[in-house]
Protein backbone atom coordinates (compact mmCIF):
# COMPACT_ATOMS: atom_id res chain seq x y z
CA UNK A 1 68.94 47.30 2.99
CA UNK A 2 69.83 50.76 2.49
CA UNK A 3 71.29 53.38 4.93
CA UNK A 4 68.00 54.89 4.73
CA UNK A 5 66.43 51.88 6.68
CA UNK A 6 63.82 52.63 9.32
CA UNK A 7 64.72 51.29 12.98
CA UNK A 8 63.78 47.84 13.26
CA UNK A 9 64.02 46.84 9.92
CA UNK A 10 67.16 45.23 9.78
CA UNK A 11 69.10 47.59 7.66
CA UNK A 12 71.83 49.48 9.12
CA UNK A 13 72.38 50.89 12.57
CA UNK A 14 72.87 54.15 13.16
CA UNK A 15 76.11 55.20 15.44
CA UNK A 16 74.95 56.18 19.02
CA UNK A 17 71.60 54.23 19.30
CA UNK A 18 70.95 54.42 22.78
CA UNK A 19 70.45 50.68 23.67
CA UNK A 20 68.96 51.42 27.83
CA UNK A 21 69.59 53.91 29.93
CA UNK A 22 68.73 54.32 33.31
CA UNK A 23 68.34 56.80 36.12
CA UNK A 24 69.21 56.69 39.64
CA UNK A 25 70.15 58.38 43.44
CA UNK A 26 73.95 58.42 43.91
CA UNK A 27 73.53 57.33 47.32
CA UNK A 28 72.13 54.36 46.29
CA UNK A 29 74.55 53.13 43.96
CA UNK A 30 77.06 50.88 44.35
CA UNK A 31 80.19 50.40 42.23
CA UNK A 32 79.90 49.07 38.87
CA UNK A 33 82.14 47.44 37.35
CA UNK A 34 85.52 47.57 35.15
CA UNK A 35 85.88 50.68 34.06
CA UNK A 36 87.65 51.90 30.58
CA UNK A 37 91.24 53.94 30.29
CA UNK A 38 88.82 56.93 29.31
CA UNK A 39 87.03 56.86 32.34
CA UNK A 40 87.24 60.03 34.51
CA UNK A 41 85.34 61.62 37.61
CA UNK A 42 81.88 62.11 36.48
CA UNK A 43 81.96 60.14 32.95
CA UNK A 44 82.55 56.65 33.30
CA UNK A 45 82.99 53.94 30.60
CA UNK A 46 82.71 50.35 31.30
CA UNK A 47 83.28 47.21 29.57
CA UNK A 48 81.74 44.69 31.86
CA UNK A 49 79.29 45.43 34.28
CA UNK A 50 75.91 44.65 36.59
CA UNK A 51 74.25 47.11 33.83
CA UNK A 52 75.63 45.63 30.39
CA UNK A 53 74.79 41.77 32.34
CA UNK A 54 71.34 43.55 33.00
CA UNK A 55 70.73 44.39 29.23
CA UNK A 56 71.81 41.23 27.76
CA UNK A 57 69.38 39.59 30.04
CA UNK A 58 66.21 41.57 29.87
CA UNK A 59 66.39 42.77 26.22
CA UNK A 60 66.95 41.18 22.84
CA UNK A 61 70.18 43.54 22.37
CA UNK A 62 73.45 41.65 21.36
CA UNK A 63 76.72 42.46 20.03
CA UNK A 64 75.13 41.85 16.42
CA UNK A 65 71.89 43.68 16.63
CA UNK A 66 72.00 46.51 17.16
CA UNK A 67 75.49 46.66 17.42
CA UNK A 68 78.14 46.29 19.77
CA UNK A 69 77.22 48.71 22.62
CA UNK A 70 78.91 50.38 25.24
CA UNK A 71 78.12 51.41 28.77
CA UNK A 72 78.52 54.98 30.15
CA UNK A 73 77.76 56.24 33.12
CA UNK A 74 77.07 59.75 34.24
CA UNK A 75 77.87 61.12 37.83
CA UNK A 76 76.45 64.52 39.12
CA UNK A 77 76.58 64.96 42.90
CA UNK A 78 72.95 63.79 43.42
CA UNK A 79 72.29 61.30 40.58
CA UNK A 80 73.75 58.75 37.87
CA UNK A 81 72.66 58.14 34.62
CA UNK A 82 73.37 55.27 32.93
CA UNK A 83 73.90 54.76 29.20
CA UNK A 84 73.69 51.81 26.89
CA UNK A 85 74.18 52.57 23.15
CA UNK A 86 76.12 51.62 20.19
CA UNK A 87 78.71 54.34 20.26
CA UNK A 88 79.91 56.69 23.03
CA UNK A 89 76.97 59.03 23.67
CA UNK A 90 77.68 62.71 23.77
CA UNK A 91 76.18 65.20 26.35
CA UNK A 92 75.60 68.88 26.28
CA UNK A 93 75.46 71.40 29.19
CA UNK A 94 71.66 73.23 29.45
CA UNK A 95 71.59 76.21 30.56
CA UNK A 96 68.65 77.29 33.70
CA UNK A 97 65.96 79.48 32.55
């Protein structure tokens, strides 16, 4: 395999392969787990929670294939976004036409 690989051939993962994610109403959510040291007030890391025990049941994701993921969760004051990938996804800010 070569880093050139195409997804799902077994070569090499790319870092930041986004795993799941998820979208949902804040005032439905409930608290999710144990978060990181890096955690803060609307980026959240986890290392063990109802969303990672989610993925490992309902996908064929592991710690070997793709890689070892992470979960991140986004807060805004409406809605969360949930993140599942193999490295710590990065966000922009869009700007409103």
């Amino acid at each position: 395999m070569t880093n050139h690989d195409p997804p799902g051939s077994g070569g090499p993962v790319p870092p930041g392969v986004v795993v799941v994610f998820g979208h949902g109403w804040r005032s439905f959510a409930t608290p999710n787990g144990d978060e990181n040291a890096d955690s803060g007030r609307l980026l959240r890391c986890y290392s063990q929670s109802p969303f990672l025990d989610y993925v490992a049941r309902t996908t064929v994701a592991t710690a070997e294939f793709p890689a070892p993921y992470t979960h991140a969760r986004v807060l805004s004051q409406s809605q969360i976004v949930d993140v599942v990938s193999t490295g710590v996804p990065t966000f922009r800010v869009l700007q409103r036409r």
